[in-house]
N, C-alpha and C. Protein backbone atom coordinates (compact mmCIF):
# COMPACT_ATOMS: atom_id res chain seq x y z
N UNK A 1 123.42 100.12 117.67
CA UNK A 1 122.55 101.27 117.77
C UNK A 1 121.48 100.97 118.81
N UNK A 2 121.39 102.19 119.67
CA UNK A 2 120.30 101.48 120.54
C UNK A 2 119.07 101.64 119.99
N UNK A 3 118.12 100.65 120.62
CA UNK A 3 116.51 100.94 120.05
C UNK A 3 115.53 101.48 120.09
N UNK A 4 115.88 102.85 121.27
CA UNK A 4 115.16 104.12 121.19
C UNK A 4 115.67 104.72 119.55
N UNK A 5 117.01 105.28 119.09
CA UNK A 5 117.55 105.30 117.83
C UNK A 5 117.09 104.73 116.93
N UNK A 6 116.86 103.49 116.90
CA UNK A 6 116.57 102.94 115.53
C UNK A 6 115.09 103.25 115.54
N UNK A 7 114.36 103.35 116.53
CA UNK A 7 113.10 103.49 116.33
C UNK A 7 112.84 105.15 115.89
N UNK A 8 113.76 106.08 116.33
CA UNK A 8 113.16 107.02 116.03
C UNK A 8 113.16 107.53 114.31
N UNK A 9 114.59 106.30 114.33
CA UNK A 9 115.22 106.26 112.60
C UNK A 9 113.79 106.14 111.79
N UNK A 10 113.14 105.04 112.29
CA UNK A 10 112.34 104.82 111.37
C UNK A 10 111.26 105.24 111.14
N UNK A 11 110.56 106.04 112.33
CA UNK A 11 109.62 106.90 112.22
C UNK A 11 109.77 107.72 111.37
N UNK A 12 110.94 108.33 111.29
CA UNK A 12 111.69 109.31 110.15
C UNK A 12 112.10 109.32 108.99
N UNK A 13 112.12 110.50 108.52
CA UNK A 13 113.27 110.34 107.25
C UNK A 13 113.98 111.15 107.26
N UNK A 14 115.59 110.12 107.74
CA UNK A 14 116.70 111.14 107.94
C UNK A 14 117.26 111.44 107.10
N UNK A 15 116.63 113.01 106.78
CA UNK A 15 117.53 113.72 105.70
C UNK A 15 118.62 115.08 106.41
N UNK A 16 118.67 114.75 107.48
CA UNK A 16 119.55 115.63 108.08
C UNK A 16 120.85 115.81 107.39
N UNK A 17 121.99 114.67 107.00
CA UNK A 17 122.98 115.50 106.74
C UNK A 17 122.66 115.59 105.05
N UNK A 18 121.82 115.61 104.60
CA UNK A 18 121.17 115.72 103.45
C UNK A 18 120.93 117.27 103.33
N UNK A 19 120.46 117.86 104.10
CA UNK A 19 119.55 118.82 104.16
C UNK A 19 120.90 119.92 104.41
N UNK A 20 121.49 119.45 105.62
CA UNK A 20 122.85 120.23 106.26
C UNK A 20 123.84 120.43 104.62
N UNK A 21 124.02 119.52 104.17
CA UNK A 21 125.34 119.62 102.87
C UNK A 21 124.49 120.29 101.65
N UNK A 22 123.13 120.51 101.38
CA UNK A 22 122.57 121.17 100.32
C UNK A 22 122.75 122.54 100.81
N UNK A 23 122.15 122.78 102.40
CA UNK A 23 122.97 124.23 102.50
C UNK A 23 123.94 124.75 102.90
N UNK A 24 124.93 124.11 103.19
CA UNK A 24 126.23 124.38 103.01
C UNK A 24 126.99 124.85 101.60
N UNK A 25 126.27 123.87 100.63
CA UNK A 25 126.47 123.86 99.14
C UNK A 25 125.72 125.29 98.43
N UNK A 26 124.63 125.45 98.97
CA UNK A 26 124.08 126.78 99.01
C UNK A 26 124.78 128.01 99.47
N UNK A 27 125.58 128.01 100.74
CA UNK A 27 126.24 128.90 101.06
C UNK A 27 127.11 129.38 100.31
N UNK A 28 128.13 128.31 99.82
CA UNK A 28 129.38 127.78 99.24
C UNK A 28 129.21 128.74 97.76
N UNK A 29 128.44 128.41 97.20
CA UNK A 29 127.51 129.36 95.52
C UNK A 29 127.10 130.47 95.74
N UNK A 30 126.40 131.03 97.23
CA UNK A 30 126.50 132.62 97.22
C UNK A 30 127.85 132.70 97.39
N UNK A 31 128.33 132.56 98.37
CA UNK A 31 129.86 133.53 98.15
C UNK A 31 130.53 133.40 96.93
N UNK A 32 130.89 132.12 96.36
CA UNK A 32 131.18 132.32 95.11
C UNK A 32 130.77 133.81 94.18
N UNK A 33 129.65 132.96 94.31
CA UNK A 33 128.54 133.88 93.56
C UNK A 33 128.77 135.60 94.02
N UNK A 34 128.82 135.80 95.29
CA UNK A 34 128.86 137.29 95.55
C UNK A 34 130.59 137.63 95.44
N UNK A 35 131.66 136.57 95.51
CA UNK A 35 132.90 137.44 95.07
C UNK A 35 132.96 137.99 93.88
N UNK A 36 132.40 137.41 92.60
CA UNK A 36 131.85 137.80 91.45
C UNK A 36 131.06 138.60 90.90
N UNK A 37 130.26 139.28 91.90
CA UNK A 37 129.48 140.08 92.12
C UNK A 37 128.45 139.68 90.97
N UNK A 38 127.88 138.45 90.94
CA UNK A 38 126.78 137.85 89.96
C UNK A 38 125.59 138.13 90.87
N UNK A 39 124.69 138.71 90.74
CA UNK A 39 123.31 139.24 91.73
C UNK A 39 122.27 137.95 91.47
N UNK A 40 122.51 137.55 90.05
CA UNK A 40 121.21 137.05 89.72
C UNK A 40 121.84 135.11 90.35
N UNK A 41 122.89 135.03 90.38
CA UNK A 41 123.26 133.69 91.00
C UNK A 41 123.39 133.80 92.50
N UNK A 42 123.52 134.95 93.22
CA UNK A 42 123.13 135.18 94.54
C UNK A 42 121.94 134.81 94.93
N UNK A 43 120.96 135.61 94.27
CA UNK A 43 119.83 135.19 94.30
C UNK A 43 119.22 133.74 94.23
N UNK A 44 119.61 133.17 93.45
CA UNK A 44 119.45 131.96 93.50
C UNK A 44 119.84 130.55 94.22
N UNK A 45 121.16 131.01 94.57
CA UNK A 45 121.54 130.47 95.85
C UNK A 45 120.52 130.78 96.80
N UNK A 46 120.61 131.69 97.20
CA UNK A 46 120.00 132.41 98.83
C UNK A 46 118.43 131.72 98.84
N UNK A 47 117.52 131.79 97.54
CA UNK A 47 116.27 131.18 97.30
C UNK A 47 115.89 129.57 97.44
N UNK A 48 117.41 128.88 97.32
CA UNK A 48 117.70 127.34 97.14
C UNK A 48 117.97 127.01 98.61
N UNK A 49 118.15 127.85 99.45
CA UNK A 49 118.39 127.70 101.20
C UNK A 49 117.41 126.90 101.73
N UNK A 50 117.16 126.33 102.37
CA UNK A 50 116.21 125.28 103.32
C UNK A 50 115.37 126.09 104.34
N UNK A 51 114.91 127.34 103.80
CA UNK A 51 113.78 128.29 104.24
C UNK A 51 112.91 127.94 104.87
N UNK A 52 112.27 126.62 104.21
CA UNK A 52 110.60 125.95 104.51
C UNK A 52 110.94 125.01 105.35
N UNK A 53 112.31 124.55 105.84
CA UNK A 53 112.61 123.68 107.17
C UNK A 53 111.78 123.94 108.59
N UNK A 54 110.91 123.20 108.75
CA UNK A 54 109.96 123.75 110.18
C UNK A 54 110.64 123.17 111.43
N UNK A 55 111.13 122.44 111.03
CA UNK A 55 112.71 121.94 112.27
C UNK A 55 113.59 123.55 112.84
N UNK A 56 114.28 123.96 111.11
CA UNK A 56 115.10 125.23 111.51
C UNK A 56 114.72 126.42 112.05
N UNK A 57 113.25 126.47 111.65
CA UNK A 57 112.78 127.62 112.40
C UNK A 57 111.92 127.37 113.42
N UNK A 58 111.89 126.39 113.87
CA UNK A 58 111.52 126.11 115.50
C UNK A 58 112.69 126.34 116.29
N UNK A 59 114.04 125.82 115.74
CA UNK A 59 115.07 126.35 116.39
C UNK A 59 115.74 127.43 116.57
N UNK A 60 115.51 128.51 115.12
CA UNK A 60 115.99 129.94 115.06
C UNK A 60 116.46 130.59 116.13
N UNK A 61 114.92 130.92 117.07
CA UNK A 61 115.11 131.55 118.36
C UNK A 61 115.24 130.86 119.30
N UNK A 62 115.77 129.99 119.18
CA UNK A 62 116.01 129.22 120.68
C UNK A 62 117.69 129.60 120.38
N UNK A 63 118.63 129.16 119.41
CA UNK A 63 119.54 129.70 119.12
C UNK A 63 119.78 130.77 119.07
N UNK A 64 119.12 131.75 119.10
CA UNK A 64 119.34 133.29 119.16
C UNK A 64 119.24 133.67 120.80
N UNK A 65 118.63 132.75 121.49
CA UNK A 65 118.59 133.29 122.99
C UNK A 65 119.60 132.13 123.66
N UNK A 66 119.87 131.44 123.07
CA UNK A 66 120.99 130.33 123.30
C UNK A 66 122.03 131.21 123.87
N UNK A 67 122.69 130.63 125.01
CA UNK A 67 124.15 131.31 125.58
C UNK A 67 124.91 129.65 126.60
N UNK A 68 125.95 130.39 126.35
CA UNK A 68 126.91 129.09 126.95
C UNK A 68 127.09 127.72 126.67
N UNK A 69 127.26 126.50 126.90
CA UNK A 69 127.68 125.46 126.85
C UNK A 69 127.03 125.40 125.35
N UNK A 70 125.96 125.18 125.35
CA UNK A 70 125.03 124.74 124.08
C UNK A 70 125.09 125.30 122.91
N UNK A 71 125.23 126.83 123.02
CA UNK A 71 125.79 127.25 122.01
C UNK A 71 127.36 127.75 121.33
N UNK A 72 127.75 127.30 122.36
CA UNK A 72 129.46 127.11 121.90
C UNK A 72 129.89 125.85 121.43
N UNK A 73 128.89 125.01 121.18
CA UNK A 73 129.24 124.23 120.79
C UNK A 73 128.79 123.75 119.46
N UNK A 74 127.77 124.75 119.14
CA UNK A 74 127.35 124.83 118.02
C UNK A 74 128.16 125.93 117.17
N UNK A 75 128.51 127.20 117.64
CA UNK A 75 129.18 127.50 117.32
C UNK A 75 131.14 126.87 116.64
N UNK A 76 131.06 126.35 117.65
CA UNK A 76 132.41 125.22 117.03
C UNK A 76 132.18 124.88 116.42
N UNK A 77 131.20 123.60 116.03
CA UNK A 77 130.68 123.24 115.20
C UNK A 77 130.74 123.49 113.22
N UNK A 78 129.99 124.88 113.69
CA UNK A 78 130.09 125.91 112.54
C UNK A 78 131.10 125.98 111.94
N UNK A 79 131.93 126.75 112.82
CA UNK A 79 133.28 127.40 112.90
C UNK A 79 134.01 126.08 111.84
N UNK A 80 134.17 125.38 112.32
CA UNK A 80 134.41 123.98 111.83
C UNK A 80 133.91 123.87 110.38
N UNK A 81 133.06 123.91 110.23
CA UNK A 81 132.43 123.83 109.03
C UNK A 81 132.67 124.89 108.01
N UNK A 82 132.80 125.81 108.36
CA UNK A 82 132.70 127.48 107.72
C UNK A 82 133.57 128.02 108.17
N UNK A 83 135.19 127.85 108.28
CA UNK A 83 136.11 128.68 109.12
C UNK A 83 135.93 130.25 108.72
N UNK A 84 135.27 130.82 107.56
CA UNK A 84 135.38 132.26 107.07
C UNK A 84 133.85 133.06 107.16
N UNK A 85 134.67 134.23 108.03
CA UNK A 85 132.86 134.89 108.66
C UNK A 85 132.58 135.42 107.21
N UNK A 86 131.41 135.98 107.56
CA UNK A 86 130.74 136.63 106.34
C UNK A 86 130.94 137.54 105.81
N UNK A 87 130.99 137.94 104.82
CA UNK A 87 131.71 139.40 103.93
C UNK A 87 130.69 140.65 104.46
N UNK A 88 130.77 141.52 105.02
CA UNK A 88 130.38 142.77 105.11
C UNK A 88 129.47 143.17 103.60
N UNK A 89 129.77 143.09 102.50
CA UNK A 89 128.96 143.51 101.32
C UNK A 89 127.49 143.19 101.03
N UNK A 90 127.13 142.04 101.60
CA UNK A 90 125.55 141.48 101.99
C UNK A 90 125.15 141.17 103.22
N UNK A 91 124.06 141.36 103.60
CA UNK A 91 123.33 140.43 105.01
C UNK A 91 123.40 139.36 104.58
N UNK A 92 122.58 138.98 103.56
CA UNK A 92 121.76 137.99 103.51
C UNK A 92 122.93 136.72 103.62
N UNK A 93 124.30 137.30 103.35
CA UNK A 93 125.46 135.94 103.71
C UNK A 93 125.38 135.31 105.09
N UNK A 94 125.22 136.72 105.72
CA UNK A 94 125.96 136.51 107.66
C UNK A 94 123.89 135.68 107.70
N UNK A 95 122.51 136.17 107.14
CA UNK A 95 121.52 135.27 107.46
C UNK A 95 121.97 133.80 107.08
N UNK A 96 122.03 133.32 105.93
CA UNK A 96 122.30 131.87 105.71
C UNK A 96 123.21 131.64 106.99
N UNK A 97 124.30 131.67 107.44
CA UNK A 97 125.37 131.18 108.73
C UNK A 97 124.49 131.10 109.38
N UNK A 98 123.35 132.06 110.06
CA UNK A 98 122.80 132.12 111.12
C UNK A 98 121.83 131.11 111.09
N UNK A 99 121.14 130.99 109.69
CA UNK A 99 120.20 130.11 109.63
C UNK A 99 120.96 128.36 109.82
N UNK A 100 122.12 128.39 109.09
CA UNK A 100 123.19 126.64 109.28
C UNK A 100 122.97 126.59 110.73
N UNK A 101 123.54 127.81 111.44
CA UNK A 101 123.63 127.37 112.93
C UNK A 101 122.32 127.05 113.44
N UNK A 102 121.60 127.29 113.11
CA UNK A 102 120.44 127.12 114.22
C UNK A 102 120.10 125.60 112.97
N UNK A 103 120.39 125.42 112.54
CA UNK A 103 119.94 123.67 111.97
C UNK A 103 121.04 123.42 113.02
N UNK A 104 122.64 123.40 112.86
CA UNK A 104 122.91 122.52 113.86
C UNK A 104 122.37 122.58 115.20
N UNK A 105 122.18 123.93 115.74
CA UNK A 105 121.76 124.11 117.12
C UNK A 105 120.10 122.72 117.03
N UNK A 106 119.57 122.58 115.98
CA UNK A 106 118.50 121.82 116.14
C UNK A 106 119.11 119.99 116.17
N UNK A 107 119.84 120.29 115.65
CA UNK A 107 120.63 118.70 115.65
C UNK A 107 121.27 118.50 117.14
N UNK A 108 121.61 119.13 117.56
CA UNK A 108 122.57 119.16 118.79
C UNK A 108 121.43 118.83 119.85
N UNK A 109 120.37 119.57 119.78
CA UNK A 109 119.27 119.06 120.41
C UNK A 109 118.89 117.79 120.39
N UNK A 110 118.81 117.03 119.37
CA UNK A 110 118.37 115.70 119.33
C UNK A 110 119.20 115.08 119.49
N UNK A 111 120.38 114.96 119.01
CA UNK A 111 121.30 114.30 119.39
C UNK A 111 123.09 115.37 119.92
N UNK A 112 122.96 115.58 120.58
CA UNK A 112 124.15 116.28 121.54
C UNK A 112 125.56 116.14 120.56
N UNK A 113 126.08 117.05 120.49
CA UNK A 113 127.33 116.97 119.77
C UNK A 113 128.25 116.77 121.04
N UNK A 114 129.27 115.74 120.54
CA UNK A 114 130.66 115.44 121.58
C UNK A 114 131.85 115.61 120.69
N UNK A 115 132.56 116.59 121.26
CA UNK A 115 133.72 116.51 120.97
C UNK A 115 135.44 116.10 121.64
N UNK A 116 135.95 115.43 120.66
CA UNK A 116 136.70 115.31 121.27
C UNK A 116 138.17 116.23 122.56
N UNK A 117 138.69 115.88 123.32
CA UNK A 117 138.98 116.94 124.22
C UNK A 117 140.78 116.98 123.77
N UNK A 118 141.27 116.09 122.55
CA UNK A 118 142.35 115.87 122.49
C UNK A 118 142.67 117.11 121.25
N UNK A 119 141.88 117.82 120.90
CA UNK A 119 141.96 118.78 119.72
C UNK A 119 142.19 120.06 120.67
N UNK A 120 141.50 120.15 121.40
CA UNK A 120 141.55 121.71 122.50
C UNK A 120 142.81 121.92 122.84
């Protein structure tokens, strides 16, 4: 690991894929939750989202004005993660996606996603 990395490790506390798999796991329980049409476990999902992340919403709109390389690759990313778009019956589904992406779009920033070219 180089020692710009480890140093920034330790300034930190990396709860990134911590943070990434609670709302994924969040996502994962609304839809559940909304094929079932349970309102009050929607709710609770959607409330359990990583809202108060000041990382994700520094990135929001940078991802929303994001175009080309950077965000296609976050988009893959996603895609990857979440192969199934959002059900038409709520917003607030297609907001959580939007909100995942712009955490990765904030990860990709710090550290650049590479993918491999043997999958394309």
């Amino acid at each position: 690991m180089a020692p710009q990395v480890a140093d920034v490790l330790k300034a930190q506390d990396p709860n990134a894929v911590q943070r990434l798999v609670s709302d994924l796991k969040m996502l994962a329980a609304y839809e559940t939750a909304a094929d079932w049409r349970e309102k009050k476990a929607m709710d609770g999902a959607f409330a359990a989202v990583s809202w108060d992340d000041s990382s994700v919403k520094a990135a929001l709109p940078e991802y929303l004005a994001a175009t080309g390389a950077e965000r296609a690759k976050v988009d893959y990313a996603f895609n990857a993660l979440v192969p199934k778009p959002p059900q038409d019956t709520d917003g607030r589904q297609a907001v959580i996606h939007t909100w995942v992406k712009a955490r990765l779009f904030s990860y990709n920033k710090a550290f650049p996603f590479q993918f491999s070219s043997y999958g394309q």
